[in-house]
PDB file of N, CA and C in Angstrom:
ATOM      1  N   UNK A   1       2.401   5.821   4.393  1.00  0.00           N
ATOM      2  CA  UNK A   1       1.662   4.884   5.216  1.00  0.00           C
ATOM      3  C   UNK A   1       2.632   3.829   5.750  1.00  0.00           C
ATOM      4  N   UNK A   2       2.532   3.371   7.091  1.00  0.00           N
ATOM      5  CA  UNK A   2       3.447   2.192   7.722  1.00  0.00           C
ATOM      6  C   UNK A   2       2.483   1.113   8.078  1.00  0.00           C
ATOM      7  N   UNK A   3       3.034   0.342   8.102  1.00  0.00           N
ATOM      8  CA  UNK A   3       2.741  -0.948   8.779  1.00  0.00           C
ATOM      9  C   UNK A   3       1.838  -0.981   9.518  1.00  0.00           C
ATOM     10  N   UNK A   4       2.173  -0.177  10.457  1.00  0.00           N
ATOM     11  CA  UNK A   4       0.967   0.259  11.919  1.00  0.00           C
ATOM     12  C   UNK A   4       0.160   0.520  11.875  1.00  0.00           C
ATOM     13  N   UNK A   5       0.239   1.886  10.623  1.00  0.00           N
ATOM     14  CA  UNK A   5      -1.248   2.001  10.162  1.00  0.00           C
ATOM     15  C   UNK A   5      -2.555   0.990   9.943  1.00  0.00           C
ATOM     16  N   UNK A   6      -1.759   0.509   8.996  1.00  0.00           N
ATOM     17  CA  UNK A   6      -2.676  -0.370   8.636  1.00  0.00           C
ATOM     18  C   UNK A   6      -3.137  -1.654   9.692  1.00  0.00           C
ATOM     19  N   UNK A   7      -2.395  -2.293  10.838  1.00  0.00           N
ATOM     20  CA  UNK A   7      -2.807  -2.998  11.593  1.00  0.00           C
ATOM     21  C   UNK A   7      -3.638  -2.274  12.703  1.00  0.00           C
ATOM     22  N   UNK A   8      -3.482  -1.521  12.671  1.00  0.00           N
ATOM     23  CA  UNK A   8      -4.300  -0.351  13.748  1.00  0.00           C
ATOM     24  C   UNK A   8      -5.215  -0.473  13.120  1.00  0.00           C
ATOM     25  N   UNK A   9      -5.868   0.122  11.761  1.00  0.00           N
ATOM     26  CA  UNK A   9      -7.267   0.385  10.927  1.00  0.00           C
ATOM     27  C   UNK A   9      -7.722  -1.458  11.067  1.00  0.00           C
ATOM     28  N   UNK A  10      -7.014  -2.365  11.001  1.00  0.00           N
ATOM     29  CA  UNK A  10      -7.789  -3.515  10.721  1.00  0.00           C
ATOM     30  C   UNK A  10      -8.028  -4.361  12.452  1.00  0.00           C
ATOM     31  N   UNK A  11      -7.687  -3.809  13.098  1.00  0.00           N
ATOM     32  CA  UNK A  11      -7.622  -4.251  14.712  1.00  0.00           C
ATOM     33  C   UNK A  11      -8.964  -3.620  14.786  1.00  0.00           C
ATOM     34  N   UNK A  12      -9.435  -3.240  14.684  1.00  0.00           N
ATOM     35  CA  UNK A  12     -10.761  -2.479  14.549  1.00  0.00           C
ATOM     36  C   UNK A  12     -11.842  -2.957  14.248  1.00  0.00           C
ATOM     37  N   UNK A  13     -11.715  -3.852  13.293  1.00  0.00           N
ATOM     38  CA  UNK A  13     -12.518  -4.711  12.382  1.00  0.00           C
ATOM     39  C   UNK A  13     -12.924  -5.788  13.558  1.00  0.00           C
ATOM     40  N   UNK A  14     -13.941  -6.443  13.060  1.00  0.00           N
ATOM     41  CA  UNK A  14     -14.601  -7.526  14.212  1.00  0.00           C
ATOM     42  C   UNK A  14     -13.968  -8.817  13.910  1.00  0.00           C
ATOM     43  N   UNK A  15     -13.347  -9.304  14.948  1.00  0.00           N
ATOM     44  CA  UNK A  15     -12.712 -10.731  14.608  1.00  0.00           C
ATOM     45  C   UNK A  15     -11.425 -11.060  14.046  1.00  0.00           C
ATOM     46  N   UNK A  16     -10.891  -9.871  13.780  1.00  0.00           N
ATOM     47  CA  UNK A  16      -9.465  -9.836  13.086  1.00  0.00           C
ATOM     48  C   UNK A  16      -8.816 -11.033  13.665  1.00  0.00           C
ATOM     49  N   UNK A  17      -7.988 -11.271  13.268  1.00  0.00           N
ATOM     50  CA  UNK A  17      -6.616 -12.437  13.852  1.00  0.00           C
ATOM     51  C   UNK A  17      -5.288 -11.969  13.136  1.00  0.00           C
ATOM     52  N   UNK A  18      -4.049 -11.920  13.462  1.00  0.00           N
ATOM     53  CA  UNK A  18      -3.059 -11.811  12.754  1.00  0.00           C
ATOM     54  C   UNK A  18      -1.904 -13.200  12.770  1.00  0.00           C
ATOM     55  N   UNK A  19      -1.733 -13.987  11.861  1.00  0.00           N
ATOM     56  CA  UNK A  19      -1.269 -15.102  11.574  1.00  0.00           C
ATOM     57  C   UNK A  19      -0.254 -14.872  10.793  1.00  0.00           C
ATOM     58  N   UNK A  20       1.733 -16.252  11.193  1.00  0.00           N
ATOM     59  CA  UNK A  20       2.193 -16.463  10.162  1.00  0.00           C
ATOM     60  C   UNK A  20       2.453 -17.154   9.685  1.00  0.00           C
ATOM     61  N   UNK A  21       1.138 -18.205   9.379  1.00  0.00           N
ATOM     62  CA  UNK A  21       1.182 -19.270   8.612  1.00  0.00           C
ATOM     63  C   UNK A  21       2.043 -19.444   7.770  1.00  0.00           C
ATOM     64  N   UNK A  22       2.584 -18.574   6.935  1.00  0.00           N
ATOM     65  CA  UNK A  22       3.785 -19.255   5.704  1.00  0.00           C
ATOM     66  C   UNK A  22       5.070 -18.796   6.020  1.00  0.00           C
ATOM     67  N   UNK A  23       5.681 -18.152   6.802  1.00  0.00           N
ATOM     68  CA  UNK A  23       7.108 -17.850   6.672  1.00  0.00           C
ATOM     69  C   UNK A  23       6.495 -16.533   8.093  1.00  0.00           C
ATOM     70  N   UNK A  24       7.803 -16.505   8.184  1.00  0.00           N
ATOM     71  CA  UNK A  24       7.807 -15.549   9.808  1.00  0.00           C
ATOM     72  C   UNK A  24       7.803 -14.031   9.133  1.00  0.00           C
ATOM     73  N   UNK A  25       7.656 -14.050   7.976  1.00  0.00           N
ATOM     74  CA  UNK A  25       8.208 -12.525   7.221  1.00  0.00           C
ATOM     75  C   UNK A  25       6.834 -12.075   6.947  1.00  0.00           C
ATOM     76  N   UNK A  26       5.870 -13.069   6.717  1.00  0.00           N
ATOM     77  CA  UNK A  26       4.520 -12.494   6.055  1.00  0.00           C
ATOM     78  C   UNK A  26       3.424 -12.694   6.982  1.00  0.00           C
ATOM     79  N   UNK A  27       2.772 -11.478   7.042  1.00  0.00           N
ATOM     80  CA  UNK A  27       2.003 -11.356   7.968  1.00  0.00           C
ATOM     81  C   UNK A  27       0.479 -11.829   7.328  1.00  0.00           C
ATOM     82  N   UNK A  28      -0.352 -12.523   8.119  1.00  0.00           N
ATOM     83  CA  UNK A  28      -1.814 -12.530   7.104  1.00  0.00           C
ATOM     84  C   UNK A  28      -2.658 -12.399   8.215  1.00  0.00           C
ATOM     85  N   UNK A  29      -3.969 -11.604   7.762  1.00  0.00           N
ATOM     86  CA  UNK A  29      -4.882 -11.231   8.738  1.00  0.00           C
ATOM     87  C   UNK A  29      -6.012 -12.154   8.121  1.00  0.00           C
ATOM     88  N   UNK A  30      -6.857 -12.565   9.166  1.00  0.00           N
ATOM     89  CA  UNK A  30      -7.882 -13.562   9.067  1.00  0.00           C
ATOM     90  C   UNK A  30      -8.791 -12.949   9.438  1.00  0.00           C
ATOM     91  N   UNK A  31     -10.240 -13.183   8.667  1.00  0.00           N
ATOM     92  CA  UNK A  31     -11.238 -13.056   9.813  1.00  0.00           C
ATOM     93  C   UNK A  31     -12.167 -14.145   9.832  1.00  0.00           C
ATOM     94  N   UNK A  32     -12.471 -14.960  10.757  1.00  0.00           N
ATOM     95  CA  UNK A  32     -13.110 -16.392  10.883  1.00  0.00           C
ATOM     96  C   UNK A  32     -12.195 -17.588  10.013  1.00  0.00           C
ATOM     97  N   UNK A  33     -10.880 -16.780  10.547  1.00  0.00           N
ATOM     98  CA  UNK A  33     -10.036 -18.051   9.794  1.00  0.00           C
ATOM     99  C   UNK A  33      -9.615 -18.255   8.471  1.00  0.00           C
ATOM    100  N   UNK A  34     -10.333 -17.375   7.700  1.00  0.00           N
ATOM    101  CA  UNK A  34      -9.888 -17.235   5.778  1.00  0.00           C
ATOM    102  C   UNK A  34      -9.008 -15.672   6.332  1.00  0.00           C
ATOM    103  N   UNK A  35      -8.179 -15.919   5.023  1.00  0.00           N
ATOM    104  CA  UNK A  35      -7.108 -14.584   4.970  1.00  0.00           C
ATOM    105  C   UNK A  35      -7.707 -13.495   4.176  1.00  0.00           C
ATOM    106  N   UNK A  36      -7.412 -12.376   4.721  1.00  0.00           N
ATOM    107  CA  UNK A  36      -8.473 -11.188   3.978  1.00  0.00           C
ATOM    108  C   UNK A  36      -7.377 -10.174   3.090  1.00  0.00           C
ATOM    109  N   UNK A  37      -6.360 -10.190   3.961  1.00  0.00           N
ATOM    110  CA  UNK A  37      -4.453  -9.383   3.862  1.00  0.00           C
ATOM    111  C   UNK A  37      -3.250  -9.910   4.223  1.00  0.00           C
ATOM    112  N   UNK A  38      -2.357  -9.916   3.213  1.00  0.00           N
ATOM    113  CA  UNK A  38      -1.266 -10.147   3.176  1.00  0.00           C
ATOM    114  C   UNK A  38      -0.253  -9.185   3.344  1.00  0.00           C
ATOM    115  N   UNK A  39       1.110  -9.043   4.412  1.00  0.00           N
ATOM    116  CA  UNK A  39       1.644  -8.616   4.702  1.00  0.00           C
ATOM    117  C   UNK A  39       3.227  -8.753   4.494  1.00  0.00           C
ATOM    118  N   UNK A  40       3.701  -8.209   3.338  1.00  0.00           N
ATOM    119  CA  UNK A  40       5.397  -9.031   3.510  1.00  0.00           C
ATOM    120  C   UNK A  40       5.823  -8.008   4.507  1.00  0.00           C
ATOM    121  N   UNK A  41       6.687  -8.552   5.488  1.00  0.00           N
ATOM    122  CA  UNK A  41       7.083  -7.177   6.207  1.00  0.00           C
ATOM    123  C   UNK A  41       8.503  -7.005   5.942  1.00  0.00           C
ATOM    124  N   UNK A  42       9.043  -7.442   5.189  1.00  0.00           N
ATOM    125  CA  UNK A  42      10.360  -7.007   4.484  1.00  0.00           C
ATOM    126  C   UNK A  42      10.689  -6.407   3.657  1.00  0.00           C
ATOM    127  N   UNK A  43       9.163  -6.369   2.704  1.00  0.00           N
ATOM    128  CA  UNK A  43       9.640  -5.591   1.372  1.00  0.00           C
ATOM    129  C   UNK A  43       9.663  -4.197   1.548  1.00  0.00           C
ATOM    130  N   UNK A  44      10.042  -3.706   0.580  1.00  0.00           N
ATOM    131  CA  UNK A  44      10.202  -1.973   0.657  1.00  0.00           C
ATOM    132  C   UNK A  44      10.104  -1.500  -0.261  1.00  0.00           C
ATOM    133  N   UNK A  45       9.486  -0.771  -1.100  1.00  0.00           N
ATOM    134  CA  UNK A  45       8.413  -0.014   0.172  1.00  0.00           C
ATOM    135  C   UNK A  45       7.227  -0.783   0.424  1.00  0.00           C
ATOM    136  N   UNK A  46       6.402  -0.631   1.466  1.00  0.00           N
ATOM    137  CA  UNK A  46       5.152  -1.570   2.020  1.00  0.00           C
ATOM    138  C   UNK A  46       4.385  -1.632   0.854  1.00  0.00           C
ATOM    139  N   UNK A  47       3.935  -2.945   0.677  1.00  0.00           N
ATOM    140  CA  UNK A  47       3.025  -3.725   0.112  1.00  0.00           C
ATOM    141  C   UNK A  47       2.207  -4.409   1.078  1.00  0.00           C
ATOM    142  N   UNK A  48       0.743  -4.759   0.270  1.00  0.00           N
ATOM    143  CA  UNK A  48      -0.292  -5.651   0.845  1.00  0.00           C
ATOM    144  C   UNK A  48      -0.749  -6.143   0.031  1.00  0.00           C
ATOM    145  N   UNK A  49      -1.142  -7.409  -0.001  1.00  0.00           N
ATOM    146  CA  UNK A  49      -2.544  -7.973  -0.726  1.00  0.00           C
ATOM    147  C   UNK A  49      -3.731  -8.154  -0.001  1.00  0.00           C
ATOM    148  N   UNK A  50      -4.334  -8.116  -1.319  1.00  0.00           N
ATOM    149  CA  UNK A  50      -5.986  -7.934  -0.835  1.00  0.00           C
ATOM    150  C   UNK A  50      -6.712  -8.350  -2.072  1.00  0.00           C
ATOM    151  N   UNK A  51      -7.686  -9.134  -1.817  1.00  0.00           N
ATOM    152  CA  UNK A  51      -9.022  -9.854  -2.705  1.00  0.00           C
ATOM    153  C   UNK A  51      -9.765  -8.582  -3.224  1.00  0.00           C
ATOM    154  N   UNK A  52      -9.870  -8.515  -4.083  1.00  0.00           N
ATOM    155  CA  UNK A  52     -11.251  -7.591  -4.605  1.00  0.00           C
ATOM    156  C   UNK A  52     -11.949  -8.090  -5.828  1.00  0.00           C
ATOM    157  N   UNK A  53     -13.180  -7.863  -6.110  1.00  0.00           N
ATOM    158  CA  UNK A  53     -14.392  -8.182  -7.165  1.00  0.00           C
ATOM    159  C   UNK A  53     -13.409  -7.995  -8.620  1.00  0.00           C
ATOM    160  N   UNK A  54     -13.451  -9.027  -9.375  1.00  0.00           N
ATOM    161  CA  UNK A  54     -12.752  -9.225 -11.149  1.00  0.00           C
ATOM    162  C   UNK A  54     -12.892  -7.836 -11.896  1.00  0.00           C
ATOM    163  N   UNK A  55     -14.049  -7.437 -11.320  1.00  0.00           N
ATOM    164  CA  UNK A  55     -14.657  -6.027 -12.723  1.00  0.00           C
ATOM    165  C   UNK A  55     -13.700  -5.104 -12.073  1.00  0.00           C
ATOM    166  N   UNK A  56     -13.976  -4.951 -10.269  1.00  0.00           N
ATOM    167  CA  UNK A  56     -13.148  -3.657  -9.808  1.00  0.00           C
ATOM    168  C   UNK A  56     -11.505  -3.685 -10.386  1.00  0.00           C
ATOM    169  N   UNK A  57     -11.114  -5.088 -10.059  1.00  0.00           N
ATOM    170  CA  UNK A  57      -9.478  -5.274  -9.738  1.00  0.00           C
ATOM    171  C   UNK A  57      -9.204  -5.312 -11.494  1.00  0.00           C
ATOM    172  N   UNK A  58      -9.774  -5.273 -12.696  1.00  0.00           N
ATOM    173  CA  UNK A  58      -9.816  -4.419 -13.650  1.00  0.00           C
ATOM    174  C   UNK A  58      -9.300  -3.234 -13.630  1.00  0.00           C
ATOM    175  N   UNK A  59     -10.068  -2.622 -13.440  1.00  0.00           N
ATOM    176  CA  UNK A  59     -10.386  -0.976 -13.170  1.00  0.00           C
ATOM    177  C   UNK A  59      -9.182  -0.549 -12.857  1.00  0.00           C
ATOM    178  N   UNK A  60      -8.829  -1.271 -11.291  1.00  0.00           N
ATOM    179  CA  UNK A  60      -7.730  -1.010 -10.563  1.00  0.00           C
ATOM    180  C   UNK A  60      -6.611  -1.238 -11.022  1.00  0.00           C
ATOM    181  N   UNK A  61      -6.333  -2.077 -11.699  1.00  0.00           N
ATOM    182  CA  UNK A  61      -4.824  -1.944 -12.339  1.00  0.00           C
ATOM    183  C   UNK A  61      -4.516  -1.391 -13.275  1.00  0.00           C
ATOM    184  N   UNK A  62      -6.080  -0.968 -14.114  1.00  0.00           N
ATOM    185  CA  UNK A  62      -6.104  -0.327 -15.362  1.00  0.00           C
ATOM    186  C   UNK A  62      -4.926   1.312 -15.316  1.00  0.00           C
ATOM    187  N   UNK A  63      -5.840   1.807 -13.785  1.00  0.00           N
ATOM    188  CA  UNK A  63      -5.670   3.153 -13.267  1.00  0.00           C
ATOM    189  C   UNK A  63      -4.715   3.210 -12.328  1.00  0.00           C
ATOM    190  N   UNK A  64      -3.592   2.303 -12.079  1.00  0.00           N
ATOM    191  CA  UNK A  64      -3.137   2.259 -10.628  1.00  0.00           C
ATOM    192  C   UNK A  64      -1.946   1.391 -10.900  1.00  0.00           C
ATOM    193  N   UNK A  65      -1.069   1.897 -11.708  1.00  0.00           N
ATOM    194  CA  UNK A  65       0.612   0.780 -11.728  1.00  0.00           C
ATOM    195  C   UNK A  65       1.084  -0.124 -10.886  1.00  0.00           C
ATOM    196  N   UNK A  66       0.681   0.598  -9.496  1.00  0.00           N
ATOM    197  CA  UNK A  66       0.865  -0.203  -8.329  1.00  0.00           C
ATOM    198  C   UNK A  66       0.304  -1.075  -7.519  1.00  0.00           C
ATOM    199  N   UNK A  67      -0.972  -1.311  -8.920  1.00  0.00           N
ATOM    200  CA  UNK A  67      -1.505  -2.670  -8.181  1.00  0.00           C
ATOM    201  C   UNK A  67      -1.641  -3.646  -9.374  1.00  0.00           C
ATOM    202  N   UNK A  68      -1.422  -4.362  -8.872  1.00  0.00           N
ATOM    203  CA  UNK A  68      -1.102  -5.650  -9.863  1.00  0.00           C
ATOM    204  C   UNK A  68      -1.515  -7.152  -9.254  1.00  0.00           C
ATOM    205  N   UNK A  69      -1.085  -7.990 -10.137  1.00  0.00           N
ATOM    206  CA  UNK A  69      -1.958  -9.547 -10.024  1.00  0.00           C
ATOM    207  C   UNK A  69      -0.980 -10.239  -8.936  1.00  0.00           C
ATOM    208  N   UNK A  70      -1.227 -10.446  -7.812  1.00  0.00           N
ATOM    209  CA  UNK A  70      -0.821 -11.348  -6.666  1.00  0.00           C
ATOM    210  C   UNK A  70      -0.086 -12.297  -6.856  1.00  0.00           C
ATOM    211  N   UNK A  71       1.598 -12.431  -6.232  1.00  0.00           N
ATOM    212  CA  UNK A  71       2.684 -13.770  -6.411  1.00  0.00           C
ATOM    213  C   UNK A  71       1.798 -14.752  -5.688  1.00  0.00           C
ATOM    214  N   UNK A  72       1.707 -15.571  -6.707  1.00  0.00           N
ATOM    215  CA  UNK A  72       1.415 -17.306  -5.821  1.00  0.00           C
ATOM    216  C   UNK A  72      -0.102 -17.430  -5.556  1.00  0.00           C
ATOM    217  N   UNK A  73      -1.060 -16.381  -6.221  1.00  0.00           N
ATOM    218  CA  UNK A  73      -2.359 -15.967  -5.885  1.00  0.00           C
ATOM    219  C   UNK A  73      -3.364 -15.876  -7.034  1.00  0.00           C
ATOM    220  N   UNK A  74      -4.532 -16.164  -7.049  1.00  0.00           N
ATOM    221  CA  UNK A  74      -5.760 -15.960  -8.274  1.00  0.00           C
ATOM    222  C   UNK A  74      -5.184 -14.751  -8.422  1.00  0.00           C
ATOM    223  N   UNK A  75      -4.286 -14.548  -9.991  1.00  0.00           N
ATOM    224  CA  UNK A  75      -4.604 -13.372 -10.016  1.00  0.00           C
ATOM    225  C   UNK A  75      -6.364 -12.421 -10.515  1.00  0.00           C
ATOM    226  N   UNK A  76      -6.962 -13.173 -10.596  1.00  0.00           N
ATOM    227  CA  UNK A  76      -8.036 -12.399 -11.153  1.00  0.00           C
ATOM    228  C   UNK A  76      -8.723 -11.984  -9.750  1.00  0.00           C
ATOM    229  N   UNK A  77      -8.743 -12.267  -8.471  1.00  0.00           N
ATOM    230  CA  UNK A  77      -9.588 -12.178  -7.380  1.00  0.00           C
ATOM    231  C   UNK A  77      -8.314 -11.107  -6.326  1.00  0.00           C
ATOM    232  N   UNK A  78      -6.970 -11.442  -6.616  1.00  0.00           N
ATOM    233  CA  UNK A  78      -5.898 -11.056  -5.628  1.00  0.00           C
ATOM    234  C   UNK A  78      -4.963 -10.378  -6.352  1.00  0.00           C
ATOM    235  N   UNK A  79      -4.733  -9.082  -5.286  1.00  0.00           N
ATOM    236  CA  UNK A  79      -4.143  -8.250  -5.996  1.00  0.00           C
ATOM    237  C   UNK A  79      -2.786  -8.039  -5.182  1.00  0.00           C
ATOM    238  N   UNK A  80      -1.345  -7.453  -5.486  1.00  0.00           N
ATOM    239  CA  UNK A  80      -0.550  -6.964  -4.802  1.00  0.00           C
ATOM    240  C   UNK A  80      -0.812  -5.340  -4.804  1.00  0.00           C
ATOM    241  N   UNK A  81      -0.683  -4.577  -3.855  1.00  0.00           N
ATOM    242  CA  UNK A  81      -1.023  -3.091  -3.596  1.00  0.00           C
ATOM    243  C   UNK A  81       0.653  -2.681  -3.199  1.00  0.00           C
ATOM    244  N   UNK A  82       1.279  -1.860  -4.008  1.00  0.00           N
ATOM    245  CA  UNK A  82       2.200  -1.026  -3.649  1.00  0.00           C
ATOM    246  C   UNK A  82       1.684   0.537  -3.157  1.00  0.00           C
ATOM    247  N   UNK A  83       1.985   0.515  -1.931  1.00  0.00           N
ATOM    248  CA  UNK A  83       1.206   1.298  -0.860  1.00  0.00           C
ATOM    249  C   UNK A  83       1.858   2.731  -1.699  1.00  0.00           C
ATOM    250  N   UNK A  84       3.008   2.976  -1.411  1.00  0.00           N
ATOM    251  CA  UNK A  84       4.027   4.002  -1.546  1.00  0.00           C
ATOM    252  C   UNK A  84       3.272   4.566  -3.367  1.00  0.00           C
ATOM    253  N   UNK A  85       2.347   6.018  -2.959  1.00  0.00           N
ATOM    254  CA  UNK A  85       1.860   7.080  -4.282  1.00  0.00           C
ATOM    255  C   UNK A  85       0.825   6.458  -3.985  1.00  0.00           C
ATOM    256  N   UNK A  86      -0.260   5.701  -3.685  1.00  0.00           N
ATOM    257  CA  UNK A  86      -1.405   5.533  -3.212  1.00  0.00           C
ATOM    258  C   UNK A  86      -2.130   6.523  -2.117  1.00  0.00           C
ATOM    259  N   UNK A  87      -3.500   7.327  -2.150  1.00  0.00           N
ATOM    260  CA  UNK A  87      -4.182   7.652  -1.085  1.00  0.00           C
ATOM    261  C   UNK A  87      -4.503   6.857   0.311  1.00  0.00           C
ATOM    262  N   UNK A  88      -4.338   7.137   1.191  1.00  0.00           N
ATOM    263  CA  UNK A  88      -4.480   6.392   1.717  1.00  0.00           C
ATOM    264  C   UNK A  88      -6.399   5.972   2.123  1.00  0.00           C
ATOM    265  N   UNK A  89      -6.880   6.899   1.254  1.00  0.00           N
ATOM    266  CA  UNK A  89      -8.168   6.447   1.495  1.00  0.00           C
ATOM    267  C   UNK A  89      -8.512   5.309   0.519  1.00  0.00           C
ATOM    268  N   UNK A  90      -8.223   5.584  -0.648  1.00  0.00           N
ATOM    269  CA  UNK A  90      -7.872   3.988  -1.362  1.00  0.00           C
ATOM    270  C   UNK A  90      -7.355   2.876  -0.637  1.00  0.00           C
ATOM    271  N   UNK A  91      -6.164   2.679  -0.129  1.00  0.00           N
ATOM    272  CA  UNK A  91      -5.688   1.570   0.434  1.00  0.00           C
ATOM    273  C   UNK A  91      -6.857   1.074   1.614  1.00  0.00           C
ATOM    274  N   UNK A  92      -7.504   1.978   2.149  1.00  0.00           N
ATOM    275  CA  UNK A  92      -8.293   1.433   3.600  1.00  0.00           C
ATOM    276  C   UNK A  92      -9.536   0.589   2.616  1.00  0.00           C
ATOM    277  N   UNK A  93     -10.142   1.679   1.567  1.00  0.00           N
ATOM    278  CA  UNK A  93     -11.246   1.122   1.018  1.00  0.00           C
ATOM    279  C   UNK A  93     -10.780  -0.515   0.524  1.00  0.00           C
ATOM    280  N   UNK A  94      -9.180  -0.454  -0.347  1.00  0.00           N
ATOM    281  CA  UNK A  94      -9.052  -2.225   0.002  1.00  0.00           C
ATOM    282  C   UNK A  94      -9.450  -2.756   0.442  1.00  0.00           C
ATOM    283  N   UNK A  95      -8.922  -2.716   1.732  1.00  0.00           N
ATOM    284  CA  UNK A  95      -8.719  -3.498   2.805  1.00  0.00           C
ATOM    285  C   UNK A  95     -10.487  -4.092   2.860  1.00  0.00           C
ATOM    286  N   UNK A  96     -10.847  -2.393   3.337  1.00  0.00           N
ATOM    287  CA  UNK A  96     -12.486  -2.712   3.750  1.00  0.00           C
ATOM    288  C   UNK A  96     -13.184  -3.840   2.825  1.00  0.00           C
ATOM    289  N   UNK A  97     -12.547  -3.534   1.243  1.00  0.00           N
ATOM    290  CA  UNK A  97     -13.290  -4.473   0.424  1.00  0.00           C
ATOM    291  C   UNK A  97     -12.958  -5.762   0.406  1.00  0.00           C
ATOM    292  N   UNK A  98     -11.809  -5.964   0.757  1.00  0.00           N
ATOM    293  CA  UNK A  98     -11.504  -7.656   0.667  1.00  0.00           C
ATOM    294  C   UNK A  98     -11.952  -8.049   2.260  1.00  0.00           C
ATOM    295  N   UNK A  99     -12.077  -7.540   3.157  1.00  0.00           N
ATOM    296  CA  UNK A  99     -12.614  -8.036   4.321  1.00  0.00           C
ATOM    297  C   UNK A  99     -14.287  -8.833   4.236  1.00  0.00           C
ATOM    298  N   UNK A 100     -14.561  -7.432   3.380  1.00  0.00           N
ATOM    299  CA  UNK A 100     -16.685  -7.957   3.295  1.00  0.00           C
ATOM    300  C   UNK A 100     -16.197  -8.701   2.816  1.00  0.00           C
ATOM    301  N   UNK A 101     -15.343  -9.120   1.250  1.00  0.00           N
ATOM    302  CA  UNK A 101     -15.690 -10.151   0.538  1.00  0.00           C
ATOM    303  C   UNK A 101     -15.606 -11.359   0.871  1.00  0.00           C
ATOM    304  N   UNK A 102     -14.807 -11.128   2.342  1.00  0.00           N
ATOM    305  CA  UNK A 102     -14.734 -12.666   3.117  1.00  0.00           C
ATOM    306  C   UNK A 102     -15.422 -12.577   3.945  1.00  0.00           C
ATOM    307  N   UNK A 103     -15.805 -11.680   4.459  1.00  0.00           N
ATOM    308  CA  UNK A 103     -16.557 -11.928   5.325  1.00  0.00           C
ATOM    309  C   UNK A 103     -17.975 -12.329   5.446  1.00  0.00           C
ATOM    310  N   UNK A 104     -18.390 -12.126   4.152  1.00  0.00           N
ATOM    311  CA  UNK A 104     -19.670 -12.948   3.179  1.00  0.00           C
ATOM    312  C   UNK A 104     -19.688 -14.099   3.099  1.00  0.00           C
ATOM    313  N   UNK A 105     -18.351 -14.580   2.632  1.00  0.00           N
ATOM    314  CA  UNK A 105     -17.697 -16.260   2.224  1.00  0.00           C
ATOM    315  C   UNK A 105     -18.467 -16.997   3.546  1.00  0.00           C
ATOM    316  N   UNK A 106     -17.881 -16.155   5.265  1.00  0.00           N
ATOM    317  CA  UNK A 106     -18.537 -17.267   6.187  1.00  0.00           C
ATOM    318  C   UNK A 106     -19.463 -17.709   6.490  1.00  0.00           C
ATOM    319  N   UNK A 107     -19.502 -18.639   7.458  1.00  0.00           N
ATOM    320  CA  UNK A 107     -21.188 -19.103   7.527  1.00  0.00           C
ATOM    321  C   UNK A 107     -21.774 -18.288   8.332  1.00  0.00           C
ATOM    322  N   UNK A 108     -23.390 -18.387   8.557  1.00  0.00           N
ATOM    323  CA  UNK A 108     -23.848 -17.418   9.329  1.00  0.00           C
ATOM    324  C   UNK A 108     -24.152 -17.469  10.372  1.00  0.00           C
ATOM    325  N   UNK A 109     -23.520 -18.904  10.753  1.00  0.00           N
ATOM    326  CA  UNK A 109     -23.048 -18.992  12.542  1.00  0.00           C
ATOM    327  C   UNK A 109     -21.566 -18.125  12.876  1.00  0.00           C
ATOM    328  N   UNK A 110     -20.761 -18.394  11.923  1.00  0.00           N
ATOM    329  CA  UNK A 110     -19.606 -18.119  12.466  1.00  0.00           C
ATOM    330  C   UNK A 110     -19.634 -15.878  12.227  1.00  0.00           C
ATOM    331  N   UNK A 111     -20.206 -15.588  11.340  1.00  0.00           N
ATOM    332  CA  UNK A 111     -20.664 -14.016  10.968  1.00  0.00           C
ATOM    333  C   UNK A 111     -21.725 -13.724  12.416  1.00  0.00           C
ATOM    334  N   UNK A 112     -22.787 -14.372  12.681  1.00  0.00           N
ATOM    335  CA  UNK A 112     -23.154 -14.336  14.008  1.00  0.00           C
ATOM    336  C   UNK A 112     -22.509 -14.036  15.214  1.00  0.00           C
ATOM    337  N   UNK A 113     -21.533 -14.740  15.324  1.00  0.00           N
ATOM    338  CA  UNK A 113     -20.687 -15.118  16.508  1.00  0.00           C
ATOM    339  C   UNK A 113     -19.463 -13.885  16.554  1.00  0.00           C
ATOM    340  N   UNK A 114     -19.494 -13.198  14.946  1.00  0.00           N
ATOM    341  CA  UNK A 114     -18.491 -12.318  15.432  1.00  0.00           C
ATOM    342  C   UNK A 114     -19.048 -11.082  15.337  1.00  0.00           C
ATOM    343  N   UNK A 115     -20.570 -11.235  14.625  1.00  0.00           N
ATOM    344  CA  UNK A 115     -21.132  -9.780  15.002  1.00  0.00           C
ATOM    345  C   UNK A 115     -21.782  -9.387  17.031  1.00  0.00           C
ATOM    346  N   UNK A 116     -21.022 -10.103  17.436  1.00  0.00           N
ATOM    347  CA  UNK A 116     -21.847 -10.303  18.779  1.00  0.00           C
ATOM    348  C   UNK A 116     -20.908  -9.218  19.700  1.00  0.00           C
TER     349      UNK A 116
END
């Protein structure tokens, strides 16, 4: 999986934004302005973070070496995803999941405004 991939699958999504608020190296995707994915685009092999539910992101590291508790991040809510031996239908379902979970967070003017 590259880079592209994954900005391609999330360009898709309603409202995306791509921001580099902290350093020119890390990419973060927004939707209504909260960050949903994190992007280092230097490391190697590709990594992302992504928010997911305490019980899942359990599960997930239980079963999955390559995902682990987020630098500089809740680890209990944020995870780092080492893409490289991952499905890639796993990695999308990430994504998909830390997106709802923000995308719940907004208000329901601003979820309005981007379901339009």
């Amino acid at each position: 999986m590259e880079v592209n991939d994954i900005l391609t699958y999330c360009a898709a999504k309603k409202g995306v934004e791509e921001t580099f608020p902290f350093d020119a190296d890390t990419l973060v995707l927004k939707v209504g302005g909260k960050m949903f994915l994190l992007i280092p685009l230097e490391k190697q092999p590709l990594q992302i973070t992504v928010k997911t539910d305490p019980e899942w992101t359990a599960e997930l590291r239980e079963h999955h070496p390559q995902i682990t508790g987020a630098y500089h991040m809740n680890k209990t809510h944020w995870n780092t995803v080492v893409c490289e031996g991952l499905k890639p239908d796993l990695i999308f379902r990430l994504i998909d999941h830390s997106y709802e979970m923000i995308f719940k967070t907004l208000t329901k003017k601003v979820q309005e405004a981007l379901n339009k």
